[in-house]
N, C-alpha and C. Protein backbone atom coordinates (compact mmCIF):
# COMPACT_ATOMS: atom_id res chain seq x y z
N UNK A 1 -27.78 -3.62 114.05
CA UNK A 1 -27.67 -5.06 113.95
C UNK A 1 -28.40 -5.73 115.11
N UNK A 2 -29.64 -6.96 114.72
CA UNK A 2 -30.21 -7.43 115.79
C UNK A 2 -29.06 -8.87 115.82
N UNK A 3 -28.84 -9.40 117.00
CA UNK A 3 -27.98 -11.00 116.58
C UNK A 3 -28.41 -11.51 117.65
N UNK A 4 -29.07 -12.69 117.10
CA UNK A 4 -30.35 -13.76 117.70
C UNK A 4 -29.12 -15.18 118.58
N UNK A 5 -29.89 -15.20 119.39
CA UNK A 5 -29.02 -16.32 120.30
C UNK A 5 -30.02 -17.33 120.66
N UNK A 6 -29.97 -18.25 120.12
CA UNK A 6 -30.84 -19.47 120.68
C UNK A 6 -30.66 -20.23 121.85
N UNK A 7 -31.47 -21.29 122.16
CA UNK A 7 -31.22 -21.88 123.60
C UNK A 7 -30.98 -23.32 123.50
N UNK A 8 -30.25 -24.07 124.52
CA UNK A 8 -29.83 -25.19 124.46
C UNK A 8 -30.69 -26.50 123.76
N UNK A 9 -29.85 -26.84 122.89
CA UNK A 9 -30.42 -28.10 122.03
C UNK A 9 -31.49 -27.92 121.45
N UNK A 10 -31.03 -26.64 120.43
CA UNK A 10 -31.43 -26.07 119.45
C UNK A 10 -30.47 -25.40 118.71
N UNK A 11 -30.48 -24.75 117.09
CA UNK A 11 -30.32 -24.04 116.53
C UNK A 11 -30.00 -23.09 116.22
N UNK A 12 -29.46 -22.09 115.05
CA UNK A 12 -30.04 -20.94 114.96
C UNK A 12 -30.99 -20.85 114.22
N UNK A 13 -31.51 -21.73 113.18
CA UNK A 13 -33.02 -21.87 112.56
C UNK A 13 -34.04 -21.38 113.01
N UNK A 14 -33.95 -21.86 114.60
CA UNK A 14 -34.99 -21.55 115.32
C UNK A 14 -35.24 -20.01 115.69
N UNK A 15 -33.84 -19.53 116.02
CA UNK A 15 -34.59 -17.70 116.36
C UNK A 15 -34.77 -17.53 114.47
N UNK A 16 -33.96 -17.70 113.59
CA UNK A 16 -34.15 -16.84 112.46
C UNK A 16 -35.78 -17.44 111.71
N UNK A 17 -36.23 -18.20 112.55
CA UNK A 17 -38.02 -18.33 112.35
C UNK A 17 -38.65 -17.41 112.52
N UNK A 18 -38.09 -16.15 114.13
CA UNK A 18 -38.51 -15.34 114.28
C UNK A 18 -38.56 -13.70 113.23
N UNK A 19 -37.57 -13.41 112.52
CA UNK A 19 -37.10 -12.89 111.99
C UNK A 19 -38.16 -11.72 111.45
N UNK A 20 -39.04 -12.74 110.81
CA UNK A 20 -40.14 -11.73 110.19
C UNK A 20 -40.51 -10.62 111.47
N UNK A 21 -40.73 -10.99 112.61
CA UNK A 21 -41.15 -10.04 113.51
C UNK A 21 -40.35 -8.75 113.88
N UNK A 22 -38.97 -8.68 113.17
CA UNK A 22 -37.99 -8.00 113.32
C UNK A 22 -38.34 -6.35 112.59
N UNK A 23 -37.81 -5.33 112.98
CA UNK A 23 -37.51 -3.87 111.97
C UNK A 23 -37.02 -4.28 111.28
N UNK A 24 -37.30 -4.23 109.72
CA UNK A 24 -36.67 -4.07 108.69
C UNK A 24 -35.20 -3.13 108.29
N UNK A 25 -34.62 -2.32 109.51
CA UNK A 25 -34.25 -1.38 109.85
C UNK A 25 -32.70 -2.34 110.00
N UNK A 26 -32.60 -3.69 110.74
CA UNK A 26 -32.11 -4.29 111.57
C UNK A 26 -31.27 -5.53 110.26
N UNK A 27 -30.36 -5.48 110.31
CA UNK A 27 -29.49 -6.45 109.83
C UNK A 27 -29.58 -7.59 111.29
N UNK A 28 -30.00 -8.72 110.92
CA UNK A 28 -30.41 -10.14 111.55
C UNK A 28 -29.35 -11.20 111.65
N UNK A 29 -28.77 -11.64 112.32
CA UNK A 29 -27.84 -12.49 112.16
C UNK A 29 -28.23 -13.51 113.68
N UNK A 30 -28.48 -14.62 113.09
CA UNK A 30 -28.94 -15.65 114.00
C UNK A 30 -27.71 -17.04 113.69
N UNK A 31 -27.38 -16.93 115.56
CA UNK A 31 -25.72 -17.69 115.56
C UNK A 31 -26.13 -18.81 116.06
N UNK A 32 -25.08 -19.44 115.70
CA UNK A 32 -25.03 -20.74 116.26
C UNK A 32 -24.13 -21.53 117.42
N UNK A 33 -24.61 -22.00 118.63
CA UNK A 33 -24.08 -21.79 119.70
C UNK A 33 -22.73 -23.09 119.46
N UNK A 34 -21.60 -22.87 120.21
CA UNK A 34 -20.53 -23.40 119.59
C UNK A 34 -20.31 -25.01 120.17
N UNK A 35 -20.97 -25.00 120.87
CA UNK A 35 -21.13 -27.06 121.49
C UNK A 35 -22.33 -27.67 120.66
N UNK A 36 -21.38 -29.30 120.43
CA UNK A 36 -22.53 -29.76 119.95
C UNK A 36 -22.99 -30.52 120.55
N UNK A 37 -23.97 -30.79 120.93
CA UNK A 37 -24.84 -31.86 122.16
C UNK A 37 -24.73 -33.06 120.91
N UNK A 38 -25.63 -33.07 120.05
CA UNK A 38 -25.76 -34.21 118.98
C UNK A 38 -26.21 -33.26 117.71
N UNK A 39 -26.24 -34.12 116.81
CA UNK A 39 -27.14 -33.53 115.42
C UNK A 39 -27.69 -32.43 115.25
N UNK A 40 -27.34 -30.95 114.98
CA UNK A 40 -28.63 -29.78 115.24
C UNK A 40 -29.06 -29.55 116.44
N UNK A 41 -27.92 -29.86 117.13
CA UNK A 41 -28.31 -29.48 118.91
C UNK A 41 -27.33 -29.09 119.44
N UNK A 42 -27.48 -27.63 119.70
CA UNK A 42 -26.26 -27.20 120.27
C UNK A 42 -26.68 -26.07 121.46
N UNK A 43 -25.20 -26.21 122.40
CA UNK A 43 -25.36 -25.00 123.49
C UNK A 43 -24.35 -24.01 123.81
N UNK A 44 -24.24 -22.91 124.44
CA UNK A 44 -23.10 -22.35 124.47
C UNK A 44 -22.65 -22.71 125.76
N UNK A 45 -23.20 -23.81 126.84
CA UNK A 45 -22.53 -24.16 127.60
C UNK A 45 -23.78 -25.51 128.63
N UNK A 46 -23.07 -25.81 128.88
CA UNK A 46 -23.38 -27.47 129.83
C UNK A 46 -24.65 -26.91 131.03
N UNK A 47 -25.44 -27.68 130.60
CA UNK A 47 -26.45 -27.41 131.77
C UNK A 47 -26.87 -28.94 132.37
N UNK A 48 -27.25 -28.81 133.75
CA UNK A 48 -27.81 -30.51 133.98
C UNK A 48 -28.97 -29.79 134.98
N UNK A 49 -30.39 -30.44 134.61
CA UNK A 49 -31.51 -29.38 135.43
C UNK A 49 -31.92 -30.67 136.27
N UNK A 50 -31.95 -30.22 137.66
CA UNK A 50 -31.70 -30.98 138.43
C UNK A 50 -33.27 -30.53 139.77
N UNK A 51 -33.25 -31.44 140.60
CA UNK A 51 -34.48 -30.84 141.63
C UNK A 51 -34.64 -29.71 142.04
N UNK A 52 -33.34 -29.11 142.28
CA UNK A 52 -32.99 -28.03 142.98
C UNK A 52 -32.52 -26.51 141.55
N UNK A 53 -33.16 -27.27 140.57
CA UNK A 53 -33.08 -26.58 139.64
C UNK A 53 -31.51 -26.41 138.68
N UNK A 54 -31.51 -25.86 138.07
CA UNK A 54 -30.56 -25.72 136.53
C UNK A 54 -29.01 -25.41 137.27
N UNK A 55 -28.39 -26.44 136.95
CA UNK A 55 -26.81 -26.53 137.57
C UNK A 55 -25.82 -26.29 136.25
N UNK A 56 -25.69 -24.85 135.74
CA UNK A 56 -24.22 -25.08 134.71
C UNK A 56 -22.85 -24.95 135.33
N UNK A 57 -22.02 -25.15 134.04
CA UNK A 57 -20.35 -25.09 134.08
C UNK A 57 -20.41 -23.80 134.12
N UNK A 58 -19.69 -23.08 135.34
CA UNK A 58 -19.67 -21.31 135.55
C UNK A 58 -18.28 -21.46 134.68
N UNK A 59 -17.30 -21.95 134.52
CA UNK A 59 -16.45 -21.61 132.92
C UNK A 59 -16.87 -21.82 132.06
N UNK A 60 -17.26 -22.56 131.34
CA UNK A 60 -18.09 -22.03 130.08
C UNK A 60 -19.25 -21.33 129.89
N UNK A 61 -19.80 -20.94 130.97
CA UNK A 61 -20.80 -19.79 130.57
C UNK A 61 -20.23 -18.41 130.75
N UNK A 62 -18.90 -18.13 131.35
CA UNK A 62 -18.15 -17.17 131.69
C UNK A 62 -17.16 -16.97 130.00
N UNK A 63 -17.56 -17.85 129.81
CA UNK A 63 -16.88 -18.33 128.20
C UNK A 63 -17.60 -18.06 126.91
N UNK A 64 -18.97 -18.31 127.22
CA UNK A 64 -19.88 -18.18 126.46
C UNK A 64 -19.65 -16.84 125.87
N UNK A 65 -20.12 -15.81 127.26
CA UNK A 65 -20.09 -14.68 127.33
C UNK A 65 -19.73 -13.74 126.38
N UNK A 66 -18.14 -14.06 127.29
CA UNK A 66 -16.77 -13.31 126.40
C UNK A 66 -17.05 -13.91 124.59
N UNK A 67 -17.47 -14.87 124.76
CA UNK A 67 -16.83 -15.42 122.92
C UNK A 67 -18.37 -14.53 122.20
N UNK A 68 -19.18 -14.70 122.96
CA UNK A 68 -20.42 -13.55 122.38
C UNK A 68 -19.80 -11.94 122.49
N UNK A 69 -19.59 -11.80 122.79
CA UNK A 69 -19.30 -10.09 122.85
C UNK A 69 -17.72 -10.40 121.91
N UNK A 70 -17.07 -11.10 121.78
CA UNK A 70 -16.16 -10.99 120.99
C UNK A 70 -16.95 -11.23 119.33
N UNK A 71 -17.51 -11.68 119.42
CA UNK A 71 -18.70 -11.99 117.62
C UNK A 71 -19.00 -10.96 117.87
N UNK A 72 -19.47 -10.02 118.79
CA UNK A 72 -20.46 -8.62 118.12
C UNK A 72 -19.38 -7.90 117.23
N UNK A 73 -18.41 -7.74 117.58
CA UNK A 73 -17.19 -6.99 117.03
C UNK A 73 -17.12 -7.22 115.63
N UNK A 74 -17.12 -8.34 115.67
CA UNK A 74 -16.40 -9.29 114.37
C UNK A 74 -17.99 -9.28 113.71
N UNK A 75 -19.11 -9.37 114.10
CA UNK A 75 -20.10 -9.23 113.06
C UNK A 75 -20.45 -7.59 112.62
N UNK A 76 -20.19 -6.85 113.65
CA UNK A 76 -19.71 -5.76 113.19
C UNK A 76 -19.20 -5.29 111.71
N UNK A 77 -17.90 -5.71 111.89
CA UNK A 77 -16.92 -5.32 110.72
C UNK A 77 -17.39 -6.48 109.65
N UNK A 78 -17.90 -7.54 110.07
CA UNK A 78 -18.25 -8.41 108.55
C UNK A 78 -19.41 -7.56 107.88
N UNK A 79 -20.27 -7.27 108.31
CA UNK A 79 -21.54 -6.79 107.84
C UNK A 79 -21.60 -5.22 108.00
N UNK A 80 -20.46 -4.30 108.25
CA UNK A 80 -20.36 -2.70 108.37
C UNK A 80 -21.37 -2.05 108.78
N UNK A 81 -21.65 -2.99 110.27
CA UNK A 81 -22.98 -2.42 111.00
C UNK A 81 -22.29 -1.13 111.93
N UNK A 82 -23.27 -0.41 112.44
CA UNK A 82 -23.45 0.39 113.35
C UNK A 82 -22.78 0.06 114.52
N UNK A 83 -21.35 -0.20 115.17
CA UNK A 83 -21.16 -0.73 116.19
C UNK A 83 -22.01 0.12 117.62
N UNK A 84 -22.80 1.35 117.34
CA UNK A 84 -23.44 1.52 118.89
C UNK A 84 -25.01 1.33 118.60
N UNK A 85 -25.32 0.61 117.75
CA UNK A 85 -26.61 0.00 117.48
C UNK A 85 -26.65 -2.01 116.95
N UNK A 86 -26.00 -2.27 118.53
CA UNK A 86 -26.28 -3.57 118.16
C UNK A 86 -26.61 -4.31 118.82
N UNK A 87 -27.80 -5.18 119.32
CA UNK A 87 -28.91 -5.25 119.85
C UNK A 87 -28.80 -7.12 119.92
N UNK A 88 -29.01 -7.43 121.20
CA UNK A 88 -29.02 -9.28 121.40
C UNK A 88 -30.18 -9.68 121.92
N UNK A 89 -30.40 -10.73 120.67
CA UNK A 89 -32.00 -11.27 121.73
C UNK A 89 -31.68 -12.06 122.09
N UNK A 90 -31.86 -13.33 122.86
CA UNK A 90 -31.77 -14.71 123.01
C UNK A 90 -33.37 -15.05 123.39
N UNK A 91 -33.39 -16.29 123.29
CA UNK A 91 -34.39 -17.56 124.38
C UNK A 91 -33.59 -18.97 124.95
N UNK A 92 -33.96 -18.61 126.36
CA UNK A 92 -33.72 -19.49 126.90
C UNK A 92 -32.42 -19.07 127.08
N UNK A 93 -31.42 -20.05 127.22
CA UNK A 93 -29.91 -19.97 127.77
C UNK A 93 -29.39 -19.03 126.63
N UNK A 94 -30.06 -19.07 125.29
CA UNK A 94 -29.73 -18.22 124.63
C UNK A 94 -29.95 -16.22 124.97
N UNK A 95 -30.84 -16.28 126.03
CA UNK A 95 -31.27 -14.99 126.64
C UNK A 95 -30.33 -14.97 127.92
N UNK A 96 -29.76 -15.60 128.33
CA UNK A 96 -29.05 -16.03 129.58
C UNK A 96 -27.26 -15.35 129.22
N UNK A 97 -27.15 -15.69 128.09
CA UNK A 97 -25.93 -15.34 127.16
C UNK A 97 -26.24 -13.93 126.71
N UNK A 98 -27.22 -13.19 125.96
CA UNK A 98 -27.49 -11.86 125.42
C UNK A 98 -27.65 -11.33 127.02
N UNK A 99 -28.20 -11.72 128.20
CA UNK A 99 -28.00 -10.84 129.57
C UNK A 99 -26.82 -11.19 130.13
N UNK A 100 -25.91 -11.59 130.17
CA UNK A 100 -24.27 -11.79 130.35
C UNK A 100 -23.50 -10.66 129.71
N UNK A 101 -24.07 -10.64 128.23
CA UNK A 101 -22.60 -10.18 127.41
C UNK A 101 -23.14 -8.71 127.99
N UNK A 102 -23.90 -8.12 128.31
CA UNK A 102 -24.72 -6.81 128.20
C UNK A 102 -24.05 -6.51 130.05
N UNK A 103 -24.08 -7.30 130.62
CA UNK A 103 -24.10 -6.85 131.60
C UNK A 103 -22.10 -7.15 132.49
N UNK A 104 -21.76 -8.02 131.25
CA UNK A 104 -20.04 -7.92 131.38
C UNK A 104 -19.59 -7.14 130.40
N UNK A 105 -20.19 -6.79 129.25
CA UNK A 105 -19.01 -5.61 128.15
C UNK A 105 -20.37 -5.01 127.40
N UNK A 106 -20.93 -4.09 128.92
CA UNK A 106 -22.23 -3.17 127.94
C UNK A 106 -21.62 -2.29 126.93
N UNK A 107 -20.44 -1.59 126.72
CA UNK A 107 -19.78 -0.68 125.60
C UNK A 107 -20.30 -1.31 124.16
N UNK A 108 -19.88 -2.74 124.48
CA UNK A 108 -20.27 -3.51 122.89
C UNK A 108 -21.82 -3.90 122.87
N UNK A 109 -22.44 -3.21 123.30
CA UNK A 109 -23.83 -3.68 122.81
C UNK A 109 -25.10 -2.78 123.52
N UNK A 110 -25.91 -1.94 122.63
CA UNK A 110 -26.85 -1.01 122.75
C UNK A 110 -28.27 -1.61 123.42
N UNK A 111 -28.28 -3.06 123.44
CA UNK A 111 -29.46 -3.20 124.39
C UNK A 111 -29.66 -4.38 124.22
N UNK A 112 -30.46 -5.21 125.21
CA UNK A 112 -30.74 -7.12 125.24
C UNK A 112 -31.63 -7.09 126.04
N UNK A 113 -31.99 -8.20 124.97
CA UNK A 113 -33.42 -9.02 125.16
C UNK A 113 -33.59 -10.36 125.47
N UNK A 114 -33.96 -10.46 127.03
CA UNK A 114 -33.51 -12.25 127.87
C UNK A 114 -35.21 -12.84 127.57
N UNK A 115 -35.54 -13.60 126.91
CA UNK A 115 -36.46 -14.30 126.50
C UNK A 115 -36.82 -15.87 127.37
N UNK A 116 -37.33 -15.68 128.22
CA UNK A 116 -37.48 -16.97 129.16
C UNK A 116 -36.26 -17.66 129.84
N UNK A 117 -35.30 -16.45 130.27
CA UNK A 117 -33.66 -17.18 130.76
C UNK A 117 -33.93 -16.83 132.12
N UNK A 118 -32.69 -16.57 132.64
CA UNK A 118 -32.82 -16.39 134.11
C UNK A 118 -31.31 -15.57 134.39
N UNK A 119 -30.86 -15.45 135.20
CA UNK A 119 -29.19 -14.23 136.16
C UNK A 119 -28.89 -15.46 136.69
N UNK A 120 -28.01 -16.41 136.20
CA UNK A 120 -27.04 -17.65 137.04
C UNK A 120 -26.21 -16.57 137.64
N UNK A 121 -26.18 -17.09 139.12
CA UNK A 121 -25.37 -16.96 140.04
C UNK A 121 -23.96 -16.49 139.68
N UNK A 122 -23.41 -17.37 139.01
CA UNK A 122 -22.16 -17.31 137.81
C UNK A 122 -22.02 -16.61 137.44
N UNK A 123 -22.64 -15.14 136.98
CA UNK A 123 -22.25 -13.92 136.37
C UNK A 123 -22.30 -12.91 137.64
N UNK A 124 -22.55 -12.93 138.78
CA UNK A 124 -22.22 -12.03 139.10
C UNK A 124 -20.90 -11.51 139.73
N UNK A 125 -20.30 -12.12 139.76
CA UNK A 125 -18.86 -11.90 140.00
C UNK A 125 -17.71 -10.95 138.89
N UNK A 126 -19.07 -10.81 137.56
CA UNK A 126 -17.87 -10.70 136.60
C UNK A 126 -19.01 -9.31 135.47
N UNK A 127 -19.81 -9.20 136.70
CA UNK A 127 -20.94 -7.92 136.26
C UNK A 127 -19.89 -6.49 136.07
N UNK A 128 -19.78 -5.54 134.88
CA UNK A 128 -19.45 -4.27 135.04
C UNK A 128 -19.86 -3.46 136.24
N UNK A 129 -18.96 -2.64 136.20
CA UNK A 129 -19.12 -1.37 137.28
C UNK A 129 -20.58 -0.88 136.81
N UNK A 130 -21.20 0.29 138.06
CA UNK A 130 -22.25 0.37 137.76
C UNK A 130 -22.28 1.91 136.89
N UNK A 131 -21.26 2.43 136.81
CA UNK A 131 -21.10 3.68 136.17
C UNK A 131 -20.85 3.10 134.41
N UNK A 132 -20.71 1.88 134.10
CA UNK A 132 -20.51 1.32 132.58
C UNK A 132 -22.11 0.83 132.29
N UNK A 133 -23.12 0.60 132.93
CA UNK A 133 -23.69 0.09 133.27
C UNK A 133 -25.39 1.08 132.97
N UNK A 134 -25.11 2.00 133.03
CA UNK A 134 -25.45 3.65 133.50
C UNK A 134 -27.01 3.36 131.85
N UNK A 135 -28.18 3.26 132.16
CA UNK A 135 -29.19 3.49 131.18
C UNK A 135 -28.87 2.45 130.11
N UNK A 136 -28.47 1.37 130.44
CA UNK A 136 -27.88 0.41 129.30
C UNK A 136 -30.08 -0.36 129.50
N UNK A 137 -30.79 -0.49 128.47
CA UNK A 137 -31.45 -1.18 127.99
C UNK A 137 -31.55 -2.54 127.79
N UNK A 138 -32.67 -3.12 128.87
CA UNK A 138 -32.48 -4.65 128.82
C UNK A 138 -33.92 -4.84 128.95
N UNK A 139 -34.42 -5.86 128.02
CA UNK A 139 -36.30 -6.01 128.50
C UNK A 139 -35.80 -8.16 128.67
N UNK A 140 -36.42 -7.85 130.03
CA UNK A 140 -37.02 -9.47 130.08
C UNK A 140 -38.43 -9.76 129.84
N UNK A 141 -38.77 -10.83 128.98
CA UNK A 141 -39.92 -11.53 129.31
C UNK A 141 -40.11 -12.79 129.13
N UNK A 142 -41.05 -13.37 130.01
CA UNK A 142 -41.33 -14.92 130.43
C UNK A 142 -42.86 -14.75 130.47
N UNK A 143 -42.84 -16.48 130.50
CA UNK A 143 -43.95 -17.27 130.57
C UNK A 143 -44.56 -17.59 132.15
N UNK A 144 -45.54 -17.40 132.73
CA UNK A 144 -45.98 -17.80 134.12
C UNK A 144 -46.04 -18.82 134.52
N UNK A 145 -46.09 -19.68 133.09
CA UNK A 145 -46.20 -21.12 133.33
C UNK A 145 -45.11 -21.82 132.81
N UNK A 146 -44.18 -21.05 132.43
CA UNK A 146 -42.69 -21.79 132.00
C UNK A 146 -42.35 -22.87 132.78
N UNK A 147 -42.31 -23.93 131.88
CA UNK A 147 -41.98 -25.30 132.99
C UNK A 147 -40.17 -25.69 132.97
N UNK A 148 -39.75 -25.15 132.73
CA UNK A 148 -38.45 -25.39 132.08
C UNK A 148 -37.66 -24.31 133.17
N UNK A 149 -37.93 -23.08 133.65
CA UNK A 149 -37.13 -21.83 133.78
C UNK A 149 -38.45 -21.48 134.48
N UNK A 150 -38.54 -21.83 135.73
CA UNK A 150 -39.73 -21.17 136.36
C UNK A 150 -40.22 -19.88 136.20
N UNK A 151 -41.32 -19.09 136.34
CA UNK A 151 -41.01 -17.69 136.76
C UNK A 151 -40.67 -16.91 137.68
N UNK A 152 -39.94 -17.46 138.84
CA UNK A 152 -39.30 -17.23 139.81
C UNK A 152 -38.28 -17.02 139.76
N UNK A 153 -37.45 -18.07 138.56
CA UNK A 153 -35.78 -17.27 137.86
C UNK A 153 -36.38 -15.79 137.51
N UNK A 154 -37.16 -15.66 136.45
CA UNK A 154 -37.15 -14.02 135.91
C UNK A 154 -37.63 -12.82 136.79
N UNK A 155 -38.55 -13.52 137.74
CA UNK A 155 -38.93 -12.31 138.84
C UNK A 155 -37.32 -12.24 139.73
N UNK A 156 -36.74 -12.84 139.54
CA UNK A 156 -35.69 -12.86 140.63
C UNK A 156 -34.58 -11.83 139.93
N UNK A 157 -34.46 -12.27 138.83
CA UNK A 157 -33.36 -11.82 137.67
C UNK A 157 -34.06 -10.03 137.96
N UNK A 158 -35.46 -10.08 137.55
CA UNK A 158 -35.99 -8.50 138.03
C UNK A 158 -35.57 -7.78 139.12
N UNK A 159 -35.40 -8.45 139.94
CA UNK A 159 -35.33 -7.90 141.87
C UNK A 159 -33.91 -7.53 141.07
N UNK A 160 -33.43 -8.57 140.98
CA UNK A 160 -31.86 -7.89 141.09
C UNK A 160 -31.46 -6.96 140.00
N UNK A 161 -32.00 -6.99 138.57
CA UNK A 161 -31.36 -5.87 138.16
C UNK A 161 -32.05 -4.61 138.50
N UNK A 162 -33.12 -4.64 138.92
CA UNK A 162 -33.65 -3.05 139.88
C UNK A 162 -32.56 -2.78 140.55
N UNK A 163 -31.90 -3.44 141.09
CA UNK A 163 -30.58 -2.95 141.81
C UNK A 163 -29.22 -1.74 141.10
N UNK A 164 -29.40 -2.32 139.77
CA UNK A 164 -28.34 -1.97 139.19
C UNK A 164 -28.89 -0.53 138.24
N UNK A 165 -28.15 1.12 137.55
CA UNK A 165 -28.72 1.89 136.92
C UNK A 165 -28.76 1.20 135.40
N UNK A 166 -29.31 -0.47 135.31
CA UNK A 166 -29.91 -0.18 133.89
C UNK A 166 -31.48 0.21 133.81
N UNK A 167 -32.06 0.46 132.21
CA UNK A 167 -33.34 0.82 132.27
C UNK A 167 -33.84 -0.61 131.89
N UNK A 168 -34.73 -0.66 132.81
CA UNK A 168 -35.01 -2.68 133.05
C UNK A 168 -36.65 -2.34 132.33
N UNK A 169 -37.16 -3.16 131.37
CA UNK A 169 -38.52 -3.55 131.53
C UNK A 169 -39.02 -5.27 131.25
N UNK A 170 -40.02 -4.89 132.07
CA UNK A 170 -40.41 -6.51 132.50
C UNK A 170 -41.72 -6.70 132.42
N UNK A 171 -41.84 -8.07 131.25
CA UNK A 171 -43.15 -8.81 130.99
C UNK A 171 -43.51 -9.75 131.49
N UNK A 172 -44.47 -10.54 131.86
CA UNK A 172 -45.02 -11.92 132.18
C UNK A 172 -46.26 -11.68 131.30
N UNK A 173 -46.14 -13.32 130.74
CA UNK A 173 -47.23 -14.01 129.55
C UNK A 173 -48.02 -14.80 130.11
N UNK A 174 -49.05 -15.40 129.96
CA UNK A 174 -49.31 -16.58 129.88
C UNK A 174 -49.18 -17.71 129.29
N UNK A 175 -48.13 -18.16 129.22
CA UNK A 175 -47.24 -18.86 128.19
C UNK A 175 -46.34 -19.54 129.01
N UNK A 176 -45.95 -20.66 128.36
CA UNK A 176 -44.83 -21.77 128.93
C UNK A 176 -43.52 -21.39 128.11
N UNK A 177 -42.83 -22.03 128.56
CA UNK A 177 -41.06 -22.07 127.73
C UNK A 177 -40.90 -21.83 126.40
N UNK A 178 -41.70 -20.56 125.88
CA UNK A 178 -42.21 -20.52 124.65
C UNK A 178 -42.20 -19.42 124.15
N UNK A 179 -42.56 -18.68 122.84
CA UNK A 179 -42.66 -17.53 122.47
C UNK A 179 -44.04 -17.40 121.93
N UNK A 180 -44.72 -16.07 122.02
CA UNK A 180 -46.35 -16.12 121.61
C UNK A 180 -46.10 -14.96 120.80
N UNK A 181 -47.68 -14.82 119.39
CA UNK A 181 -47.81 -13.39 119.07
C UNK A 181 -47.42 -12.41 120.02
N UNK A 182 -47.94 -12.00 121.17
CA UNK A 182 -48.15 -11.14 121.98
C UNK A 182 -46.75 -11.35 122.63
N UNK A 183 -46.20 -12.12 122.84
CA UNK A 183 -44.37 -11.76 123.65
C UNK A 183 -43.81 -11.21 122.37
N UNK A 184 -44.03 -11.93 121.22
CA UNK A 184 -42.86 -11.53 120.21
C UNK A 184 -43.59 -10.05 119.83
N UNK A 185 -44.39 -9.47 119.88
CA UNK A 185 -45.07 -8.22 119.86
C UNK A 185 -44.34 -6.95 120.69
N UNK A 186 -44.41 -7.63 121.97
CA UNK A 186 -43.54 -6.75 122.70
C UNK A 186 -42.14 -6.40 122.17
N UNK A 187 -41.42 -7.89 121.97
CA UNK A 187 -40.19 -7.64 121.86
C UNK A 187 -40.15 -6.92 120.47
N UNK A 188 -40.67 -7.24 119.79
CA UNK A 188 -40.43 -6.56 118.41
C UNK A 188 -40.69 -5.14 118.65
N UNK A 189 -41.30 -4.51 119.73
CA UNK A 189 -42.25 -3.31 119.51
C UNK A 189 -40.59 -2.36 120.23
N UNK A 190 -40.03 -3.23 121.40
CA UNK A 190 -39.18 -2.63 122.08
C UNK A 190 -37.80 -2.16 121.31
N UNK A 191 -37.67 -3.06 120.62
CA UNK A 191 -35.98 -3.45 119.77
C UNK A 191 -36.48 -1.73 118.52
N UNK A 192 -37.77 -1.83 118.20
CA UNK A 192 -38.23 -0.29 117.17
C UNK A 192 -37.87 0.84 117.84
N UNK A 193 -38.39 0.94 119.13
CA UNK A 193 -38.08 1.79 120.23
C UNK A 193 -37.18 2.44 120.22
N UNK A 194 -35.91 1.12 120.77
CA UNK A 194 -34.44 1.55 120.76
C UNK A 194 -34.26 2.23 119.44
N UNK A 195 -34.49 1.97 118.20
CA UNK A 195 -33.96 2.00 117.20
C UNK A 195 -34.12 3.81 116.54
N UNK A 196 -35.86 4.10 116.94
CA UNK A 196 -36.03 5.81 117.42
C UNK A 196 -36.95 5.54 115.61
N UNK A 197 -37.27 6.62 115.31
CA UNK A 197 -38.09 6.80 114.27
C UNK A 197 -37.03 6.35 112.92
């Protein structure tokens, strides 16, 4: 099971646009984040981006989290997926949420994909041990010119999970706050990977 996480004040329309780029292999389920900003705009938690850069609510993204890794379960048993083949992409805060749930309840989830997000401060207090932690699969990639989520969040988010025993890989695009052939190439090429012949 791939299950797509979108980013603030947006959709799930928007990742299941991506879809075609997916293994056919992969039952797709693209969610919808549970706040509503307005009309077709939603987030899984409060952000205000400010000079000093992106200020959220550390309870509801500590919230987010948990209520994401509690849906893998439950999409699990709705759809009689594979519970040790189930795989989170996000963009944007929606990648911010798929590197949370992975890195607070890796048991429930075989590998994530942070798509132009960043490691808020806010999760590390509530990161698994590093023995749960142990070859868990995570690919970041960003834009160099991301105007939204500098590339200084994702090189940073890099430094630090080198720290930790997951198996980390890391892209930079030439691309802004965005997804290209060539990112969604990667990611599609990686998620096959995991998945094995």
């Amino acid at each position: 099971m791939l299950i797509l996480l979108h980013g603030v004040g947006s959709n799930e329309l928007a990742m299941a646009a991506l879809m075609e780029w997916f293994d056919p292999r992969f039952v797709v389920v693209s969610v919808r984040a549970p706040i509503e900003l307005q009309p077709f705009a939603f987030a899984w938690f409060h952000v205000t981006f400010t000079d000093d850069g992106p200020v959220i609510e550390g309870d509801e993204a500590v919230a987010a989290w948990r209520a994401a890794s509690t849906f893998v379960d439950e999409a699990v048993t709705a759809y009689d997926a594979d519970p040790s083949r189930v795989f989170l992409a996000g963009f944007s805060q929606g990648g911010i949420v798929a590197l949370g749930t992975i890195l607070m309840t890796p048991e429930r989830v075989a590998g994530a994909v942070c798509m132009s997000g960043r490691l808020p401060p806010e999760l590390l207090a509530h990161i698994a041990p590093a023995e749960r932690l142990q070859a868990k699969p995570i690919l970041l990639v960003h834009g160099v010119h991301d105007e939204t989520l500098g590339i200084d969040f994702a090189r940073s988010a890099k430094a630090f999970l080198g720290t930790l025993p997951v198996d980390l890989e890391y892209h930079e695009f030439e691309m802004g706050h965005s997804t290209t052939d060539e990112s969604m190439a990667v990611v599609a090429g990686w998620l096959s990977a995991r998945l094995g012949r």
